[in-house]
Protein backbone atom coordinates (compact mmCIF):
# COMPACT_ATOMS: atom_id res chain seq x y z
CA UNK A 1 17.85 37.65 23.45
CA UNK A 2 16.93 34.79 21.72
CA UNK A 3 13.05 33.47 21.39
CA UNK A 4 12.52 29.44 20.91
CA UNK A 5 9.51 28.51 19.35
CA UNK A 6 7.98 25.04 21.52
CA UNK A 7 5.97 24.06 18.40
CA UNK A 8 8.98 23.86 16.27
CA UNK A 9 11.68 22.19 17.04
CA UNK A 10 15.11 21.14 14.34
CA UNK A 11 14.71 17.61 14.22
CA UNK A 12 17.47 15.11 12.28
CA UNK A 13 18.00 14.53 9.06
CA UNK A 14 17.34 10.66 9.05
CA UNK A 15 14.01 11.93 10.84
CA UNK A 16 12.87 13.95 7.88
CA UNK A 17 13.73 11.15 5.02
CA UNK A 18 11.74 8.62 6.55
CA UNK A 19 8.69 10.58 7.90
CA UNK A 20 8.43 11.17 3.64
CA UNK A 21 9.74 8.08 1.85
CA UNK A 22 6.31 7.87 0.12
CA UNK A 23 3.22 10.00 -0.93
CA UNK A 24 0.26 9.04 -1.45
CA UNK A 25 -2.43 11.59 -2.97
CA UNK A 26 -5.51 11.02 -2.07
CA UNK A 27 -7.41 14.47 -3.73
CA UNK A 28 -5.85 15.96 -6.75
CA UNK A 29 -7.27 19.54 -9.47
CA UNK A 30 -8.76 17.92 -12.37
CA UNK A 31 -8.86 20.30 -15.25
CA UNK A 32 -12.67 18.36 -16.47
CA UNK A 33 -14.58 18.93 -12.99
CA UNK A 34 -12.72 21.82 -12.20
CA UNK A 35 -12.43 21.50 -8.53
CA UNK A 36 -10.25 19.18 -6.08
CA UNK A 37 -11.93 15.75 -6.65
CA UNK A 38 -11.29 12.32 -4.29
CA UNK A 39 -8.39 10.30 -7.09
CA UNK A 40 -7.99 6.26 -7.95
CA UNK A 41 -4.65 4.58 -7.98
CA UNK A 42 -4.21 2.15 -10.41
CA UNK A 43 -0.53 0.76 -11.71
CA UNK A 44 0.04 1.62 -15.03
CA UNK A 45 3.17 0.03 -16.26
CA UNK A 46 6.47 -2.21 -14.71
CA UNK A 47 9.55 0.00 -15.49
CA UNK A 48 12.89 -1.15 -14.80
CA UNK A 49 13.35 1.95 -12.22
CA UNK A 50 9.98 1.45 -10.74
CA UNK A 51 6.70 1.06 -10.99
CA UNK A 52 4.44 4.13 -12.97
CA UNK A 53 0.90 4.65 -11.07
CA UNK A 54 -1.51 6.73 -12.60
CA UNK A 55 -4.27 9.04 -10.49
CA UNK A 56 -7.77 9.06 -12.01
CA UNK A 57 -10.28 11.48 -10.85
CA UNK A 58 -13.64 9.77 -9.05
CA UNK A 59 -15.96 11.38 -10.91
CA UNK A 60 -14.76 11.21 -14.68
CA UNK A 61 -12.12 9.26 -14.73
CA UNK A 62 -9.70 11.71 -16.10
CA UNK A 63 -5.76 11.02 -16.18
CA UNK A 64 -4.94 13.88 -13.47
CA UNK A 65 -1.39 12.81 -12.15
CA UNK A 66 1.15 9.33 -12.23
CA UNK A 67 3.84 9.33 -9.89
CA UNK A 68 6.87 6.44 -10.08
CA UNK A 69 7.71 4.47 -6.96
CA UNK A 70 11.18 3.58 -6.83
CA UNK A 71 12.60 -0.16 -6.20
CA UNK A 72 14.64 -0.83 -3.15
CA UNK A 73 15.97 -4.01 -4.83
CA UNK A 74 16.67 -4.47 -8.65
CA UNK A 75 14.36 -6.99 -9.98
CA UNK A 76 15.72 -9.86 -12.68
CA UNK A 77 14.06 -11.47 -14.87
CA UNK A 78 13.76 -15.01 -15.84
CA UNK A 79 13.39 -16.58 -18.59
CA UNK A 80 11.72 -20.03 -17.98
């Protein structure tokens, strides 16, 4: 006998990859305030691969994660 669960159900694979393409944190640990605390986004640096965004805790503004978004397209650059 086999038992289906209704609440979960196999879904695609093409389903899965674009339901989490991109995170976004919005609470992160920081070691200062030693709790969960609300985080900032702010872009760091322009990297050829991406670009490096750094989380920065609400309250004391303490480095407390980065994360690196990748390109889609290759960027060039020109030199004027």
């Amino acid at each position: 006998m086999s038992i289906t669960n209704p609440f979960f159900q196999e879904q695609p694979s093409e389903w899965h990859e674009e339901s989490f393409k991109e995170f976004h944190a919005t609470e992160l640990y920081c070691p200062n305030c030693k709790r969960p605390v609300p985080v900032k986004c702010r872009l760091l640096l322009v990297l050829p691969q991406g670009e490096k965004y750094e989380y920065l805790c609400s309250f004391c503004l303490a480095s407390v994660g980065s994360k690196i978004v990748r390109n889609a397209k290759p960027f060039q650059i020109i030199k004027g």
